[in-house]
Protein backbone atom coordinates (compact mmCIF):
# COMPACT_ATOMS: atom_id res chain seq x y z
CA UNK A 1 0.00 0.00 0.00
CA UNK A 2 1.19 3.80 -0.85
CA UNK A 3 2.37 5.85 2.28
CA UNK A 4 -0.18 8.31 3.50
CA UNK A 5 0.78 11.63 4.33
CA UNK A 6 0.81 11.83 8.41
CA UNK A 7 -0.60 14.40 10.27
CA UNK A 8 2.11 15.37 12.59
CA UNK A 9 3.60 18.26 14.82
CA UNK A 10 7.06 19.24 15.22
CA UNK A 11 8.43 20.68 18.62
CA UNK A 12 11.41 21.29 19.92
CA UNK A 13 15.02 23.12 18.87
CA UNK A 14 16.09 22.14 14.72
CA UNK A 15 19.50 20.99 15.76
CA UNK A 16 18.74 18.17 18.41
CA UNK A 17 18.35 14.72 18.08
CA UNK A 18 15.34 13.41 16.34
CA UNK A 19 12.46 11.57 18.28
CA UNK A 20 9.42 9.68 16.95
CA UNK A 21 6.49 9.64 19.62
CA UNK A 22 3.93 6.92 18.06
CA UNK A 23 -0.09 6.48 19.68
CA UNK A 24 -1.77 3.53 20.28
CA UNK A 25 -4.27 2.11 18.46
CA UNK A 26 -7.73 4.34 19.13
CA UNK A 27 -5.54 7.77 19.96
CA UNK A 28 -4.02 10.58 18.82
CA UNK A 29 -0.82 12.36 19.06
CA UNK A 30 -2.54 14.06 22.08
CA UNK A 31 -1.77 11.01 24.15
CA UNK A 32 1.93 12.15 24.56
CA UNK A 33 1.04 15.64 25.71
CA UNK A 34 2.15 14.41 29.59
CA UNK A 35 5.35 13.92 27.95
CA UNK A 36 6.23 16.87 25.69
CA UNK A 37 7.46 20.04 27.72
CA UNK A 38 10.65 17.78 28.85
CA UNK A 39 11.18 15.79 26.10
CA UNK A 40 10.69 19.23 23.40
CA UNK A 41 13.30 21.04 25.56
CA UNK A 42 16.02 17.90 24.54
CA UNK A 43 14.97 16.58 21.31
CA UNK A 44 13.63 17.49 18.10
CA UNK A 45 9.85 15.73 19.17
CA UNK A 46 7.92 14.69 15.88
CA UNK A 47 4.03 13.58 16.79
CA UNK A 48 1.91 12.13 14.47
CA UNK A 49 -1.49 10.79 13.63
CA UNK A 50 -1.17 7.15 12.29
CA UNK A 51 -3.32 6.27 9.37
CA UNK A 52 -6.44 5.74 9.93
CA UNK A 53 -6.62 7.99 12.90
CA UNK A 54 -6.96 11.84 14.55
CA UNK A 55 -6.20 14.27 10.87
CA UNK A 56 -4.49 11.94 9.21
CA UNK A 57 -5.87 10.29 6.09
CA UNK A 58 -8.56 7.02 6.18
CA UNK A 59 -7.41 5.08 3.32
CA UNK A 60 -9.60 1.88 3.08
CA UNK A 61 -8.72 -1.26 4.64
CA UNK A 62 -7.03 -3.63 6.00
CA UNK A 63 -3.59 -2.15 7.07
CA UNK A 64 -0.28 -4.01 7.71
CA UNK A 65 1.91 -3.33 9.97
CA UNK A 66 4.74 -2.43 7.05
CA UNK A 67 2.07 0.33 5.95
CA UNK A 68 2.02 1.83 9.32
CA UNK A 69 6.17 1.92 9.50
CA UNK A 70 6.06 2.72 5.94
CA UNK A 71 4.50 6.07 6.53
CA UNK A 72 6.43 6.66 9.54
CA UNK A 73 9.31 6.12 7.29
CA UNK A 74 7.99 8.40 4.18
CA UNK A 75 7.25 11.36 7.47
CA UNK A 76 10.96 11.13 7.98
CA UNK A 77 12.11 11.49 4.65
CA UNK A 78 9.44 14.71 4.44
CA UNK A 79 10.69 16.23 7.34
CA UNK A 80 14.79 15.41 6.39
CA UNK A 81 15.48 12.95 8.95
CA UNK A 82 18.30 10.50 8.32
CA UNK A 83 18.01 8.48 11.70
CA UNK A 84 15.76 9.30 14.79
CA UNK A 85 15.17 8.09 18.14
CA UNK A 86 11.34 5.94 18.45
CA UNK A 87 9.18 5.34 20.87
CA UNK A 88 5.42 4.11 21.10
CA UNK A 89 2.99 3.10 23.09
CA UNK A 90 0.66 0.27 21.93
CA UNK A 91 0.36 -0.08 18.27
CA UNK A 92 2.99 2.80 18.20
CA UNK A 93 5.26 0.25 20.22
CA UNK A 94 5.19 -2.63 17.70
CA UNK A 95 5.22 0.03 14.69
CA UNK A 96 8.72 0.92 16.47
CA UNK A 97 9.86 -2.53 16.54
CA UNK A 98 9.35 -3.20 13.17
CA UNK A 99 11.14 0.02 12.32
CA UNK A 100 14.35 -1.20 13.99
CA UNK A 101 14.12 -4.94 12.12
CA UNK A 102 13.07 -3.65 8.72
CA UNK A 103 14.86 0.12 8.23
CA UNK A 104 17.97 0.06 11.04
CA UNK A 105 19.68 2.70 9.01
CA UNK A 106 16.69 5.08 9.83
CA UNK A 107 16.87 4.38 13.86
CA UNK A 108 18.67 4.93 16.46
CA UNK A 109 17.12 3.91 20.28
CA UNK A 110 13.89 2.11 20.91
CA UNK A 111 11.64 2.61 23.39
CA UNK A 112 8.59 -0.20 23.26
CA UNK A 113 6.02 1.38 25.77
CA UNK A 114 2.77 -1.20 26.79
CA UNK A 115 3.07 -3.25 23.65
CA UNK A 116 3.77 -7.30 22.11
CA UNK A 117 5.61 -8.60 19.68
CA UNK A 118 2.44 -11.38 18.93
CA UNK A 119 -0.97 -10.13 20.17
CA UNK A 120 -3.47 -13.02 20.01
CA UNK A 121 -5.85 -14.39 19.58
CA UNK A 122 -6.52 -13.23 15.99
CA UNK A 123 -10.40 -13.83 16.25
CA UNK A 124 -10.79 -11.43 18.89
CA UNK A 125 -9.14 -8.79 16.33
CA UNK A 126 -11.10 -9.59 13.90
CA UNK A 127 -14.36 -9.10 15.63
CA UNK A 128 -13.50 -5.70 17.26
CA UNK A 129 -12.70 -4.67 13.68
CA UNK A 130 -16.33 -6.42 12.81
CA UNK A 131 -18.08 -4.71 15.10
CA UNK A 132 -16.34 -1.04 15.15
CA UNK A 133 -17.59 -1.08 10.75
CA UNK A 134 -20.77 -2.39 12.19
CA UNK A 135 -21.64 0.01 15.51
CA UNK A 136 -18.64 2.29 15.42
CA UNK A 137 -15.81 3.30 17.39
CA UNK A 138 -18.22 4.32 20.29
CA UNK A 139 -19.41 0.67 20.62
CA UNK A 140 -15.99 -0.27 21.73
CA UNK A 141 -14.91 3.30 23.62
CA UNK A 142 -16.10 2.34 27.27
CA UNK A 143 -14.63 -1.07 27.23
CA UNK A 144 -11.46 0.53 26.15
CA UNK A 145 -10.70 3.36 27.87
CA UNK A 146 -11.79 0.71 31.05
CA UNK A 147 -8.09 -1.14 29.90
CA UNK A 148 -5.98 1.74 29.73
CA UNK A 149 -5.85 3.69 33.33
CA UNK A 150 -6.62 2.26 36.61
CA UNK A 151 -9.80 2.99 38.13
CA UNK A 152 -8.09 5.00 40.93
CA UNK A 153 -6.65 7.07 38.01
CA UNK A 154 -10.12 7.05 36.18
CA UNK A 155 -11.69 8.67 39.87
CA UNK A 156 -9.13 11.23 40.32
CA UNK A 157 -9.35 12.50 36.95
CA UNK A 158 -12.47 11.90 35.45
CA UNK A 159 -11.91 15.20 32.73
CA UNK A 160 -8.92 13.29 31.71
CA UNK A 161 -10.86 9.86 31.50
CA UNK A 162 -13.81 11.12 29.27
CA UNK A 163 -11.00 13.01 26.85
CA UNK A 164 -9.67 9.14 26.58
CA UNK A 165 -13.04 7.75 26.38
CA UNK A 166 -13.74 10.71 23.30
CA UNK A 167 -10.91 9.88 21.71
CA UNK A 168 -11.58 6.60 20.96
CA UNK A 169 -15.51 7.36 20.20
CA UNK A 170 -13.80 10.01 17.45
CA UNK A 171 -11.27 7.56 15.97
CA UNK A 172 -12.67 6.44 12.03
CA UNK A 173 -14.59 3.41 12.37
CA UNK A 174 -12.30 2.31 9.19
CA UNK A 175 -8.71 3.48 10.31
CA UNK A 176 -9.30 1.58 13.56
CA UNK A 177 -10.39 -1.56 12.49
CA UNK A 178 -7.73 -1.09 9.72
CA UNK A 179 -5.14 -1.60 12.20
CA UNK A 180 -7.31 -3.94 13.92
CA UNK A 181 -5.74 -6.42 11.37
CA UNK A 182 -2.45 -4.80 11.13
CA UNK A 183 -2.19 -6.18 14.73
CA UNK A 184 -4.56 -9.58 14.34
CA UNK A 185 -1.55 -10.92 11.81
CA UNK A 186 1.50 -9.51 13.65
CA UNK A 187 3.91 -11.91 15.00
CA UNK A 188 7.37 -10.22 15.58
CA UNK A 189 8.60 -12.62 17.55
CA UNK A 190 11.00 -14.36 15.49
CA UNK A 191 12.59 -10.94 14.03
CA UNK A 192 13.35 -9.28 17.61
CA UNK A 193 17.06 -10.75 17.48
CA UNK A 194 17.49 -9.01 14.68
CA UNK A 195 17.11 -5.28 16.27
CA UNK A 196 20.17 -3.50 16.72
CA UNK A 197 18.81 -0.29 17.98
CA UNK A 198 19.64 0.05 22.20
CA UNK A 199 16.15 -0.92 23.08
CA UNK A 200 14.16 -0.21 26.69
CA UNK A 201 11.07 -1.73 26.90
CA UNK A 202 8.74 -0.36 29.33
CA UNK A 203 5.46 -2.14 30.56
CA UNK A 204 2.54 -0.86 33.25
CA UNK A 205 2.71 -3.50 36.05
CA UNK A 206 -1.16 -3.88 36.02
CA UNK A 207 -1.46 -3.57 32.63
CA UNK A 208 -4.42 -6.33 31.36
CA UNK A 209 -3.86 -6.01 27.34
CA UNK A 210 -0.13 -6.32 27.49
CA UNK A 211 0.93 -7.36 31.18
CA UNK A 212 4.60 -7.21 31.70
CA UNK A 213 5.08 -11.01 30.72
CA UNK A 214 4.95 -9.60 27.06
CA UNK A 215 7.27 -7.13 27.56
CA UNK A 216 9.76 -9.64 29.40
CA UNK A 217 9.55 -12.02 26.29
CA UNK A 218 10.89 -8.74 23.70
CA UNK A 219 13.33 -7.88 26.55
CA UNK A 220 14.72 -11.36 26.10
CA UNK A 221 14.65 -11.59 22.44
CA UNK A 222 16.47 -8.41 21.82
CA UNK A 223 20.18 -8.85 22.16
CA UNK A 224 21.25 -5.94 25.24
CA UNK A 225 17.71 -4.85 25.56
CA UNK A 226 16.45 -3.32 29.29
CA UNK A 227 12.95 -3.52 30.57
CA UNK A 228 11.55 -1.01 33.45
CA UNK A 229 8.17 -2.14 34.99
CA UNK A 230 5.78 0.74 35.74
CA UNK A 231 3.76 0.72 39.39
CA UNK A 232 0.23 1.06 39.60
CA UNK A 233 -0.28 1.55 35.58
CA UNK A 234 -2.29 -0.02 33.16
CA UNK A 235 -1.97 0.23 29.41
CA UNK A 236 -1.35 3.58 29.09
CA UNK A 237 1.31 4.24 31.52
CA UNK A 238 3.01 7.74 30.06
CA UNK A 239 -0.83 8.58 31.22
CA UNK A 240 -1.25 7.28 34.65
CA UNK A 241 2.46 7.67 35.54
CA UNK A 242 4.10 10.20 33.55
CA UNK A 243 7.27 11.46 35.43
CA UNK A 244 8.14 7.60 35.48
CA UNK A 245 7.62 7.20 32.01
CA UNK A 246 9.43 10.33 31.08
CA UNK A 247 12.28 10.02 33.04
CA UNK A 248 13.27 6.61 31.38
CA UNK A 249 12.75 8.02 27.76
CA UNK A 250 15.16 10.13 28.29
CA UNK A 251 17.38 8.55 30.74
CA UNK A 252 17.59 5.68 27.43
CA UNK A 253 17.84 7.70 25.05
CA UNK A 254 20.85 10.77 26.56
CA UNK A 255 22.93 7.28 27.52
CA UNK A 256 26.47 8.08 25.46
């Protein structure tokens, strides 16, 4: 499939080091805005829209994953970036796993954020993206948004918990269940040996769509690669526990 022209937002000084922030599947680039004053003030921060989501273009059906990295990739050579840093959360997470096995030249450090290398069972996959063409986005939003924070997160914030719940109700019935199958055919697992890129893989310990045992297995399959376990998070940990999260992006990523 043809790379889709990203909707994406640059922050951050010209001359510093590159970094990718990718969004899980049903989100924006808005999910990273916990992390952007500190990483903007080190890095050159590129956000984007993956296909199928927030302003970015809704071409029809079913994705792959090398379509999603294959727009990342075509964003970079827009923007005149040889080599940048990635990380993701998610969707965003495998999409920055494949980058390092399929186009090493154009990375340099990995960060994996709440994600798997193999995401089963396909059937369930295949009737989310089923029923989001059938009901909508909305018919899957609450049971969601349920999977990403903690409930003690959900009570303390509930603004921030109905933006998450929104965001999801607003993604493209097509674009998500797009990806959907980008994710219901992924398997990974076999290539991770093959990464080069200094990799830290971060999980939320109470995460219930990819607990920490997923992260472990990518940890182990990556030749030098680090894992850091997030307290009292869920799936979307640089949400629930931002300073954490933040503080090992860059901690990875300014390592000499």
């Amino acid at each position: 499939m043809t790379a889709v022209d990203l909707h994406h937002v640059v922050e951050g000084p010209d001359d510093a080091p590159a970094l990718v922030l990718l969004n899980s599947l049903g989100s924006t680039l808005a999910m990273w805005e916990p992390q952007i004053e500190a990483l903007a003030a080190r890095f050159r921060v590129v956000r984007c829209d993956l296909r199928g989501h927030g302003r970015s273009p809704v071409p029809p059906g079913p994705y792959a994953l090398a379509d999603l990295g294959g727009d990342v990739v075509a964003l970079l050579d827009t923007l005149g970036i040889p080599r940048a840093h990635v990380a993701g959360v998610s969707l965003g997470g495998m999409i920055a796993m494949w980058l390092a096995i399929h186009t090493p030249e154009r990375v340099d450090r990995i960060v994996p954020c709440c994600t798997s290398a193999k995401l089963g069972p396909p059937q369930a996959w295949r009737d989310r993206a089923a029923l989001v063409r059938e009901q909508g986005t909305g018919a899957v939003a609450d049971a969601v948004v349920a999977r990403w924070v903690t409930p003690t997160w959900a009570a303390a914030h509930p603004a921030g918990y109905r933006r998450l719940r929104d965001m999801i109700a607003s993604t493209p019935p097509e674009g998500y269940a797009g990806c959907c199958a980008a994710i219901e055919v992924m398997d990974q697992e076999d290539d991770l040996h093959r990464i080069t890129a200094p990799t830290l893989v971060i999980a939320g310990a109470d995460d219930p769509a990819t607990p920490p045992d997923h992260g472990a297995r990518i940890a182990a399959r990556i030749p030098g690669a680090r894992m850091a376990v997030i307290p009292h998070a869920m799936h979307l940990a640089n949400i629930e526990r931002p300073a954490q999260v933040t503080e090992r992006i860059i901690s990875h990523l300014r390592v000499a």
